[in-house]
N, C-alpha and C. Protein backbone atom coordinates (compact mmCIF):
# COMPACT_ATOMS: atom_id res chain seq x y z
N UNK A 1 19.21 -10.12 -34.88
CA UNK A 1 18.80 -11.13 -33.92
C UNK A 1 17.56 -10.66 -33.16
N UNK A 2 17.39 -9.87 -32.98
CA UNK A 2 16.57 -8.99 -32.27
C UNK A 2 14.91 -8.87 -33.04
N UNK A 3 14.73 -8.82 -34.08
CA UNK A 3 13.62 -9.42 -34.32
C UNK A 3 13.61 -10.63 -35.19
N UNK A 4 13.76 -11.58 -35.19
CA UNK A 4 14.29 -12.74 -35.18
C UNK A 4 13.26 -13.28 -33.86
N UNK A 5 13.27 -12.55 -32.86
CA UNK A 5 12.78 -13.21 -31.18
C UNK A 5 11.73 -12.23 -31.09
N UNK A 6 11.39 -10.87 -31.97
CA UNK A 6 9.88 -10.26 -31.54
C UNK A 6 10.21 -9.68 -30.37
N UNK A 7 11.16 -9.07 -29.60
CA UNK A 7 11.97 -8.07 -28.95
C UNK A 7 11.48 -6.79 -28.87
N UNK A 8 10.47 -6.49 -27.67
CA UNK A 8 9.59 -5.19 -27.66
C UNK A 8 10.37 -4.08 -27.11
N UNK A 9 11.41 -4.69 -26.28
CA UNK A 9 12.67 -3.58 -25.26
C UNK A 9 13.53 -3.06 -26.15
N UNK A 10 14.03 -2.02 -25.72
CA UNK A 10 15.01 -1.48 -26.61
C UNK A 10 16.17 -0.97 -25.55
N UNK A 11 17.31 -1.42 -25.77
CA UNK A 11 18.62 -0.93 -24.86
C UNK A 11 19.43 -0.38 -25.46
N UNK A 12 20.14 0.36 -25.12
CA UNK A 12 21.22 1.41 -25.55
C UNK A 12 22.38 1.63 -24.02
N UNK A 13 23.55 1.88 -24.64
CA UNK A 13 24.69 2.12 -23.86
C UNK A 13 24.42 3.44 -23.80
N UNK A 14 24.51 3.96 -22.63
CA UNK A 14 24.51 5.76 -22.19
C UNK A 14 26.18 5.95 -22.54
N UNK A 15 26.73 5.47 -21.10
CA UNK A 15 27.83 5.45 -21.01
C UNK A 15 28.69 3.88 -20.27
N UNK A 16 30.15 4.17 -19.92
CA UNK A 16 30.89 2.76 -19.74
C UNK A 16 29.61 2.16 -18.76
N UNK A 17 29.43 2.56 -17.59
CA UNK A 17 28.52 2.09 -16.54
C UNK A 17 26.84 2.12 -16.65
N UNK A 18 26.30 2.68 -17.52
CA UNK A 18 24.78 2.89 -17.48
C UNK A 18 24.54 2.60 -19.13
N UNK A 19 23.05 2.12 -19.26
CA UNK A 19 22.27 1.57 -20.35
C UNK A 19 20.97 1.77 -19.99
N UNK A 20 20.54 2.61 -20.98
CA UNK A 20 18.82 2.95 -20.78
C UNK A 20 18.58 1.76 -21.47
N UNK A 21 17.35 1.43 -20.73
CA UNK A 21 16.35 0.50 -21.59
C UNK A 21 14.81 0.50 -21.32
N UNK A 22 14.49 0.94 -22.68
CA UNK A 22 12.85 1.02 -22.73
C UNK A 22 12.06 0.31 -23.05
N UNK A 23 10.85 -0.33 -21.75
CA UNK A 23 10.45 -1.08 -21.62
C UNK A 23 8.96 -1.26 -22.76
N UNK A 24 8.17 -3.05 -22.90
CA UNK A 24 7.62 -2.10 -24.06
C UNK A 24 6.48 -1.42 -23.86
N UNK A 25 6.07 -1.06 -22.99
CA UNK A 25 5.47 0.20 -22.78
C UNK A 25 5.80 1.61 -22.42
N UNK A 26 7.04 2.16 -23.05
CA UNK A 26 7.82 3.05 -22.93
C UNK A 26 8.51 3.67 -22.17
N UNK A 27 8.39 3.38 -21.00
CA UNK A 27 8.75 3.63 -19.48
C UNK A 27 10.41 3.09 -19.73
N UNK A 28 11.35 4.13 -19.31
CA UNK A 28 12.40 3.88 -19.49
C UNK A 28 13.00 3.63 -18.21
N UNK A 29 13.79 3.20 -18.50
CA UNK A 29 14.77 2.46 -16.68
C UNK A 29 15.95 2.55 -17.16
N UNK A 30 17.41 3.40 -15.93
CA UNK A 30 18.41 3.32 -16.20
C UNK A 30 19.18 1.63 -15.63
N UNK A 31 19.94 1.21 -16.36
CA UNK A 31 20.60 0.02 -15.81
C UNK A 31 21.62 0.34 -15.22
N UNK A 32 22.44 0.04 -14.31
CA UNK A 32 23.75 0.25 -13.90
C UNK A 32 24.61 -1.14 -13.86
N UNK A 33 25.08 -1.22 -15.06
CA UNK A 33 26.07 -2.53 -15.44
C UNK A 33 27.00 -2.04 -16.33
N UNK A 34 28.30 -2.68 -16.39
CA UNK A 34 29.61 -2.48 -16.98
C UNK A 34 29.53 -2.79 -18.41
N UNK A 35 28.10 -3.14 -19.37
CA UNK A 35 28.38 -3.44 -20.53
C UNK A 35 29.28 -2.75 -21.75
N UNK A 36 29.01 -1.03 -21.36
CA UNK A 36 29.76 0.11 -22.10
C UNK A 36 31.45 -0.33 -21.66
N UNK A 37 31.79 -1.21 -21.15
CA UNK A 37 33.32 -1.40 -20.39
C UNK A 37 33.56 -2.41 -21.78
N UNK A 38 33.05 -3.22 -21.90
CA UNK A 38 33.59 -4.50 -23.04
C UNK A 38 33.91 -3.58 -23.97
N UNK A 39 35.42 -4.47 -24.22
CA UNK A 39 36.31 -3.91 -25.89
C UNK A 39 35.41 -4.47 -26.87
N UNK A 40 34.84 -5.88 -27.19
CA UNK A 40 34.11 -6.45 -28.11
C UNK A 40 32.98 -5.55 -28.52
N UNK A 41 32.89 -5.52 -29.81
CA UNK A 41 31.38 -5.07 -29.95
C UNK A 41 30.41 -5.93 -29.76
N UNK A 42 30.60 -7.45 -30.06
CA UNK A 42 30.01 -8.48 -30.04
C UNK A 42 29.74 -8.83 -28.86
N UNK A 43 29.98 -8.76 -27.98
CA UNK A 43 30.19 -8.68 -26.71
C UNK A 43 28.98 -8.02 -26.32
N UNK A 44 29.05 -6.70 -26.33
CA UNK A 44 28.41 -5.81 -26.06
C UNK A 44 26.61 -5.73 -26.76
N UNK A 45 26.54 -6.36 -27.85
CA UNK A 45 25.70 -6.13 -28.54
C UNK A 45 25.28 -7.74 -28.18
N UNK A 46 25.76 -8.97 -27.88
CA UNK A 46 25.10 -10.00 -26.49
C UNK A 46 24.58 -9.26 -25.55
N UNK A 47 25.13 -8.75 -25.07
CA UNK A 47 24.74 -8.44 -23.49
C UNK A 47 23.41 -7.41 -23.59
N UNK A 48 23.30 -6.66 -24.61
CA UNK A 48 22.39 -5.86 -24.70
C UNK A 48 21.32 -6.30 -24.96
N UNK A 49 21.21 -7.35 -26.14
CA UNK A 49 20.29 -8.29 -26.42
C UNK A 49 19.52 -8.95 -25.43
N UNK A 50 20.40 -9.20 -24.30
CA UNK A 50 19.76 -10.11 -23.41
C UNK A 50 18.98 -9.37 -22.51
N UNK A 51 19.55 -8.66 -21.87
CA UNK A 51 18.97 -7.48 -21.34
C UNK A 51 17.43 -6.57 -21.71
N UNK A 52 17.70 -6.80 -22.98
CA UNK A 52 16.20 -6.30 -23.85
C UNK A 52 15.45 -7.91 -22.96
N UNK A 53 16.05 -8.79 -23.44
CA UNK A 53 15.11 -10.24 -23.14
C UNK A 53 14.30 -10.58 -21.79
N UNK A 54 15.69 -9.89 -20.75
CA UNK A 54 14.76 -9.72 -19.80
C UNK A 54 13.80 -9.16 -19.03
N UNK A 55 14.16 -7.79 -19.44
CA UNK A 55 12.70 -6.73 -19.66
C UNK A 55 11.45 -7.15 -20.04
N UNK A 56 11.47 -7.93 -21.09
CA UNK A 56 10.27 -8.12 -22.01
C UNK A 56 9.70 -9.44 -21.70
N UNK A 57 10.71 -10.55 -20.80
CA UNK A 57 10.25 -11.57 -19.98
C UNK A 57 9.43 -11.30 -18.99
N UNK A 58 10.11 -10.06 -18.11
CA UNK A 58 9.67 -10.08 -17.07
C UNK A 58 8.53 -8.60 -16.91
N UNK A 59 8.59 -8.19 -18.24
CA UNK A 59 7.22 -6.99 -17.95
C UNK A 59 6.24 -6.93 -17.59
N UNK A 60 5.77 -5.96 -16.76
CA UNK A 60 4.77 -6.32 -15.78
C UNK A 60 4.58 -4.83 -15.48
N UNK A 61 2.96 -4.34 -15.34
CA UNK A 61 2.73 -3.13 -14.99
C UNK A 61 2.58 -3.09 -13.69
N UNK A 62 3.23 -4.29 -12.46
CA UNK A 62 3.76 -3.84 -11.57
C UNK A 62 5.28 -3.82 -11.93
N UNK A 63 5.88 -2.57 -11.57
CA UNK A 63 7.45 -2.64 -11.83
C UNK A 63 7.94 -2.50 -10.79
N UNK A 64 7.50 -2.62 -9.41
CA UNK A 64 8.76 -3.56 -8.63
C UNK A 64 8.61 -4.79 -8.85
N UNK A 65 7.65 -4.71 -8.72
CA UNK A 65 7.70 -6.96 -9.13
C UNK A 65 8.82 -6.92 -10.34
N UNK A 66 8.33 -6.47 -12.02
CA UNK A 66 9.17 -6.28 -12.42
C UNK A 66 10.84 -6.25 -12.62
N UNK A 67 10.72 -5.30 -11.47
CA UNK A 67 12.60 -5.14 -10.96
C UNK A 67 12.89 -6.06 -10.69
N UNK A 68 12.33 -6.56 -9.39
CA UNK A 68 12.77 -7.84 -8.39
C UNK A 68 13.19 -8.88 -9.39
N UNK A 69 11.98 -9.13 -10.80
CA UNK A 69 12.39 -10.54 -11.17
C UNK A 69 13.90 -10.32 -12.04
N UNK A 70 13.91 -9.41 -12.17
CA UNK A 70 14.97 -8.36 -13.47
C UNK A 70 16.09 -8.92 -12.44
N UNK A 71 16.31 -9.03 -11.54
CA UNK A 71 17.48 -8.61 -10.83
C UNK A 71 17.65 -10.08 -10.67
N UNK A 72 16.82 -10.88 -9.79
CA UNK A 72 16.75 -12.36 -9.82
C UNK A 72 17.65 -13.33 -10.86
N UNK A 73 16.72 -12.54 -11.94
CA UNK A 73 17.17 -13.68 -13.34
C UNK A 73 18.65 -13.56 -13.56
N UNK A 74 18.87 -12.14 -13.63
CA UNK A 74 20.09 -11.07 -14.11
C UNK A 74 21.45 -12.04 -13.27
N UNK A 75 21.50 -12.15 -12.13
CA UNK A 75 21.98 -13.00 -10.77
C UNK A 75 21.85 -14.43 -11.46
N UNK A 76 21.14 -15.02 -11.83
CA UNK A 76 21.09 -16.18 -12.16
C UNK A 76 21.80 -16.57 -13.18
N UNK A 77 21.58 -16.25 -14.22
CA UNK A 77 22.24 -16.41 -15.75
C UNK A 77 23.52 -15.47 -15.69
N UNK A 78 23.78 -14.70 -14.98
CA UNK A 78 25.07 -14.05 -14.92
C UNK A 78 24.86 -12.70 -16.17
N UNK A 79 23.63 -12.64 -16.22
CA UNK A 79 23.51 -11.55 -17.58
C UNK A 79 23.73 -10.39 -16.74
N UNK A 80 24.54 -9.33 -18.54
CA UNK A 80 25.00 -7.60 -18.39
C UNK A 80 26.01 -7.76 -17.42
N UNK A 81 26.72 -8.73 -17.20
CA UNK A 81 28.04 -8.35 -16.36
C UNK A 81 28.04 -8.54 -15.09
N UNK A 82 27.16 -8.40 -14.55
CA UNK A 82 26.63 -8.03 -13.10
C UNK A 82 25.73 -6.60 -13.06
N UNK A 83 24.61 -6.77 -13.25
CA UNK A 83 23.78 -5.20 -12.82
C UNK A 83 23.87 -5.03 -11.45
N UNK A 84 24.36 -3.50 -11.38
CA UNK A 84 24.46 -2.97 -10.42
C UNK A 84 23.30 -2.19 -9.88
N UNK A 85 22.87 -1.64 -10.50
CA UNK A 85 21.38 -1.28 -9.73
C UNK A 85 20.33 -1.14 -11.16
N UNK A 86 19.14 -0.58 -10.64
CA UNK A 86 18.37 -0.45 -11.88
C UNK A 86 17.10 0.71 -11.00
N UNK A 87 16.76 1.58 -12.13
CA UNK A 87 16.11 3.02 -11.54
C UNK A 87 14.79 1.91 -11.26
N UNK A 88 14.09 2.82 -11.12
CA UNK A 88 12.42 2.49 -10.77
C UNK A 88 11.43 3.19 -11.94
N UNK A 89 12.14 3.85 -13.50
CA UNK A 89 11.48 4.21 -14.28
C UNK A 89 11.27 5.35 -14.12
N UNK A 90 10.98 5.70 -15.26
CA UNK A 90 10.30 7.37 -15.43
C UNK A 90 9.17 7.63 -15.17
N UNK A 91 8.31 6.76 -15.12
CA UNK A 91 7.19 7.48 -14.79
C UNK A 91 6.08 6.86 -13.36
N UNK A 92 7.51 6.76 -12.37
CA UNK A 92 7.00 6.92 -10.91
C UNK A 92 6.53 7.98 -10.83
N UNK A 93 7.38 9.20 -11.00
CA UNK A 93 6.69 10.26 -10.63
C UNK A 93 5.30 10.58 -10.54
N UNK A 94 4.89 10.11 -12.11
CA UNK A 94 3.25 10.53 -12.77
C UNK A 94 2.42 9.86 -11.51
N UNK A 95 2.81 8.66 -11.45
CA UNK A 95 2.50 7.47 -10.60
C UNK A 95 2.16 7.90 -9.11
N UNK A 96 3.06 8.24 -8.40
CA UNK A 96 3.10 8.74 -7.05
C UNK A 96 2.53 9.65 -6.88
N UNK A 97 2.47 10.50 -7.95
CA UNK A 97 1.26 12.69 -7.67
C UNK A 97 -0.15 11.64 -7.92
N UNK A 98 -0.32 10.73 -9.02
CA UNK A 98 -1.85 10.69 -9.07
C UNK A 98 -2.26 9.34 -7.78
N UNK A 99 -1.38 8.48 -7.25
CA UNK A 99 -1.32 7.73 -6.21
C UNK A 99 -2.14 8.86 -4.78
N UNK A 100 -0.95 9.33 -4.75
CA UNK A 100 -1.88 10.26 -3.56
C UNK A 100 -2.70 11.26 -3.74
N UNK A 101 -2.89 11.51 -5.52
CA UNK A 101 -4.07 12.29 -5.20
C UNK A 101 -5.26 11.59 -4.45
N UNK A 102 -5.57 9.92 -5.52
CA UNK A 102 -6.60 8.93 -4.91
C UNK A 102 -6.70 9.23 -3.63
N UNK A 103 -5.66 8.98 -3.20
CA UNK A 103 -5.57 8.74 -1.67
C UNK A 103 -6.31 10.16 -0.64
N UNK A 104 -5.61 11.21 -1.28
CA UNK A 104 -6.46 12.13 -1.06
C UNK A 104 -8.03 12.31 -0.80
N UNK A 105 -8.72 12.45 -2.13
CA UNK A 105 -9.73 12.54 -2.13
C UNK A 105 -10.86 11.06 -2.09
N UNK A 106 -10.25 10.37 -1.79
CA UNK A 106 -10.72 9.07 -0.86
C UNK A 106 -10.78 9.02 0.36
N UNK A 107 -9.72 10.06 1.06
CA UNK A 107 -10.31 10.32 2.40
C UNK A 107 -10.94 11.81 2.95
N UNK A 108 -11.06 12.38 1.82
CA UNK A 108 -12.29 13.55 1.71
C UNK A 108 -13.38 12.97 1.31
N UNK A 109 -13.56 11.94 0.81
CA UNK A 109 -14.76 11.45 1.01
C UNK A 109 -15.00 10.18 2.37
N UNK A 110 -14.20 10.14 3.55
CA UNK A 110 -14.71 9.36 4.24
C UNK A 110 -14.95 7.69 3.68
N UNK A 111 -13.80 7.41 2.91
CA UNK A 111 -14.23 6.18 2.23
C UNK A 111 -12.85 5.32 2.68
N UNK A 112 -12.85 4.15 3.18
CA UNK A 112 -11.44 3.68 3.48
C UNK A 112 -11.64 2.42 2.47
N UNK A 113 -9.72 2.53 2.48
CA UNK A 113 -9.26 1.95 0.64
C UNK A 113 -10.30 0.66 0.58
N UNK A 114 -10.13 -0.24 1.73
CA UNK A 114 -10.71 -1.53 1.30
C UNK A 114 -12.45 -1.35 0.90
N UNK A 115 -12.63 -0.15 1.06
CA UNK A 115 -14.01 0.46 0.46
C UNK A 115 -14.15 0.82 -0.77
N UNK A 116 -12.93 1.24 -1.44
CA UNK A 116 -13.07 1.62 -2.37
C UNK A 116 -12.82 0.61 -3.32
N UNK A 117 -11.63 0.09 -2.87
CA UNK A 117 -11.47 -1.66 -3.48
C UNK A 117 -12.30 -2.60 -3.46
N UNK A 118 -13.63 -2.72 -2.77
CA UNK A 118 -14.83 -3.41 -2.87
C UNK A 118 -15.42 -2.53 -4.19
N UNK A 119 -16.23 -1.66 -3.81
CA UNK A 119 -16.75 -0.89 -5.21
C UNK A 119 -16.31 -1.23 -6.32
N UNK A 120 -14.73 -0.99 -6.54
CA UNK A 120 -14.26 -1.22 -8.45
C UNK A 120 -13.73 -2.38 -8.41
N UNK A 121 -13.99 -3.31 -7.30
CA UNK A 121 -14.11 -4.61 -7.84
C UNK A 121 -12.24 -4.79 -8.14
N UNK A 122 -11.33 -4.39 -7.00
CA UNK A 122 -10.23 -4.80 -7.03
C UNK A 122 -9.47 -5.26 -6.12
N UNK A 123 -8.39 -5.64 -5.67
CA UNK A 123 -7.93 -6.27 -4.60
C UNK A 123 -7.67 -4.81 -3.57
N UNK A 124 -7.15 -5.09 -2.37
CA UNK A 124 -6.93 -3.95 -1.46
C UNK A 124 -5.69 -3.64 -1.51
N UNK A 125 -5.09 -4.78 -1.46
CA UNK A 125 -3.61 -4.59 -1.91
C UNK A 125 -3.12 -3.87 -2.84
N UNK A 126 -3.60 -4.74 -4.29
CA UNK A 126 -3.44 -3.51 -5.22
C UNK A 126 -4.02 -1.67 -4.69
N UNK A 127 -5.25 -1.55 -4.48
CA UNK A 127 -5.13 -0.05 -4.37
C UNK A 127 -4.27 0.39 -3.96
N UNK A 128 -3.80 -0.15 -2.55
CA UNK A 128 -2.65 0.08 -1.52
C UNK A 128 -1.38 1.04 -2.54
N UNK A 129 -1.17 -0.28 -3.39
CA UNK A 129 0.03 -0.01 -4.61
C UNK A 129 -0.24 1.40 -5.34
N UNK A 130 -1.41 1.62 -5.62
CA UNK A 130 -1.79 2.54 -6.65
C UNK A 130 -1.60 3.64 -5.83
N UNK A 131 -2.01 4.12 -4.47
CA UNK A 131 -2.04 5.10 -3.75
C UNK A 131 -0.60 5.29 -3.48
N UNK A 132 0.38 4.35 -3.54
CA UNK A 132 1.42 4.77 -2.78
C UNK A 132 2.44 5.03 -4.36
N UNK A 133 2.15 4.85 -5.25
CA UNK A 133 2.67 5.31 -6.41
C UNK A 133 3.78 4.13 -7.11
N UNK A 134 3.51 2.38 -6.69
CA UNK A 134 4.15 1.46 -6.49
C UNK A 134 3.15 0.57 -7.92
N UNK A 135 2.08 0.96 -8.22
CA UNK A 135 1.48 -0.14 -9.50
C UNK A 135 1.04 0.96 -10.65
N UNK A 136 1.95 0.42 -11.80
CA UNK A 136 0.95 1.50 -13.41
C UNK A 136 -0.18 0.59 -12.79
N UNK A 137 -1.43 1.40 -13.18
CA UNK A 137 -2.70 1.11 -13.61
C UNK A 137 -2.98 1.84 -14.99
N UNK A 138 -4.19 1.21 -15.49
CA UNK A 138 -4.31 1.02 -16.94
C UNK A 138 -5.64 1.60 -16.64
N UNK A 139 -5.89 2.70 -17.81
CA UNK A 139 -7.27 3.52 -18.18
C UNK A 139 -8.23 2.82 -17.15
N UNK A 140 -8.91 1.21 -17.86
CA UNK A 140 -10.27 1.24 -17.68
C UNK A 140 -9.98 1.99 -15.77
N UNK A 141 -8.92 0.93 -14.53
CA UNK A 141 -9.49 0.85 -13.66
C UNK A 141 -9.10 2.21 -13.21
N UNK A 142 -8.22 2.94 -13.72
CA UNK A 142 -8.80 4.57 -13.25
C UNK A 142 -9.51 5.14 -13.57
N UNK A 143 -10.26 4.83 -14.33
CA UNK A 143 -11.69 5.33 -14.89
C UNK A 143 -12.52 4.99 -13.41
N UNK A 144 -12.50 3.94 -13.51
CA UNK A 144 -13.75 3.02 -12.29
C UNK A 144 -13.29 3.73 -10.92
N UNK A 145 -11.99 4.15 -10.57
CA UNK A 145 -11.86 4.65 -8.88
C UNK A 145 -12.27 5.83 -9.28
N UNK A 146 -11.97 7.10 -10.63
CA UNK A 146 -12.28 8.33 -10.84
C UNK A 146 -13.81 8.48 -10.56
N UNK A 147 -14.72 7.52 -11.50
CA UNK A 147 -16.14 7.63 -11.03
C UNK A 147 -16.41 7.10 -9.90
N UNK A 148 -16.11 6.66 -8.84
CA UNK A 148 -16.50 5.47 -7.69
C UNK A 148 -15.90 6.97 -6.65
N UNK A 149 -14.96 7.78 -6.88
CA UNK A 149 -14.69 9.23 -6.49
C UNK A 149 -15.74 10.39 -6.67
N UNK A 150 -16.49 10.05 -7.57
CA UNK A 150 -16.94 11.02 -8.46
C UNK A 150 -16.48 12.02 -8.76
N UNK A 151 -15.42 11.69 -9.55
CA UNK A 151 -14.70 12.33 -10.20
C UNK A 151 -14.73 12.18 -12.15
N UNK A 152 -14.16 12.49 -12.99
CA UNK A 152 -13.88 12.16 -14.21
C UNK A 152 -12.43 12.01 -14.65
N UNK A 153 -11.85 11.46 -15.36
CA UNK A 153 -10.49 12.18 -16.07
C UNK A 153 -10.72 12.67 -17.22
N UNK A 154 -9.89 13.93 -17.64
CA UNK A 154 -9.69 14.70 -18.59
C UNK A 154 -8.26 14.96 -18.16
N UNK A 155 -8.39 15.42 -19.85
CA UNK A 155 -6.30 16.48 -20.02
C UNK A 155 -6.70 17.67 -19.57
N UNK A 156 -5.79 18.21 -18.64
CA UNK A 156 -5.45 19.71 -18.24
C UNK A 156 -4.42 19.93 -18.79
N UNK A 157 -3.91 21.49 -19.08
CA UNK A 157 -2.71 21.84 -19.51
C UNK A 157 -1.86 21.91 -17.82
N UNK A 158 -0.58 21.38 -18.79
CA UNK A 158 0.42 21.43 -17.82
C UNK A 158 0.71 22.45 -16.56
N UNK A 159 0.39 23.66 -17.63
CA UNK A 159 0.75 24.61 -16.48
C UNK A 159 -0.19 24.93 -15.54
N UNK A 160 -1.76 24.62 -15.08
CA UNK A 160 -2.25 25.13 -14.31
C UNK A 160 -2.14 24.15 -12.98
């Protein structure tokens, strides 16, 4: 069924109470819903389905927006049982160290956000998001705050 609908999410039962599901940009999110509880397999393999559906409805490289609508719909249609909570993804972390680095060296340079959000030509709000480790951003526009920093990106090794 599942590609049948072109289904970019992928869900899996951890255990009775939790179901990873990876969003389709790989960013994984734990679910907290009772689907691992159903005796049915059929059952279970609905509920999972749908769950992929609403991920991939509602994907968005803002992922609280994301969440919010996840939870909305989830409440609405009565899908996964009732979700009980849902993480914020794996890769806040990455998100939040390079959020305040910006933030950092945006105010070593004496530049305030809605300054910098004029320059690369983005909303203020959004930066807001990016600094506080609350929006993925995508290559080009960290490219544009890295140079508008004068800065570059490159890979460093992990360990230094």
């Amino acid at each position: 069924m599942k590609n049948k609908f072109n289904i970019k999410s992928s869900a899996q039962i951890i255990n009775r109470k939790e179901v990873e599901v990876t969003a389709p940009d790989g960013e994984v999110f734990t679910v907290f819903c009772p689907i691992g509880t159903y005796i049915s397999e059929d059952t279970r393999k609905h509920e999972l389905f749908w769950l992929e559906v609403l991920f991939d409805k509602n994907f968005s490289e803002n992922k609280e927006q994301m969440i919010s609508n996840i939870w909305r719909e989830s409440m609405q249609f009565g899908i996964a049982g009732g979700i009980r909570g849902i993480s914020i993804g794996t890769k806040h972390e990455d998100r939040a160290r390079i959020g305040q680095r910006i933030k950092e060296i945006r105010e070593e340079r004496g530049l305030e956000a809605k300054e910098l959000a004029r320059i690369i030509n983005i909303d203020a709000a959004n930066l807001s998001r990016i600094e506080n480790g609350r929006y993925s951003v995508g290559l080009d526009i960290l490219a544009k705050i890295a140079a508008a920093l004068g800065k570059k990106l490159e890979f460093i090794d992990i360990n230094q």
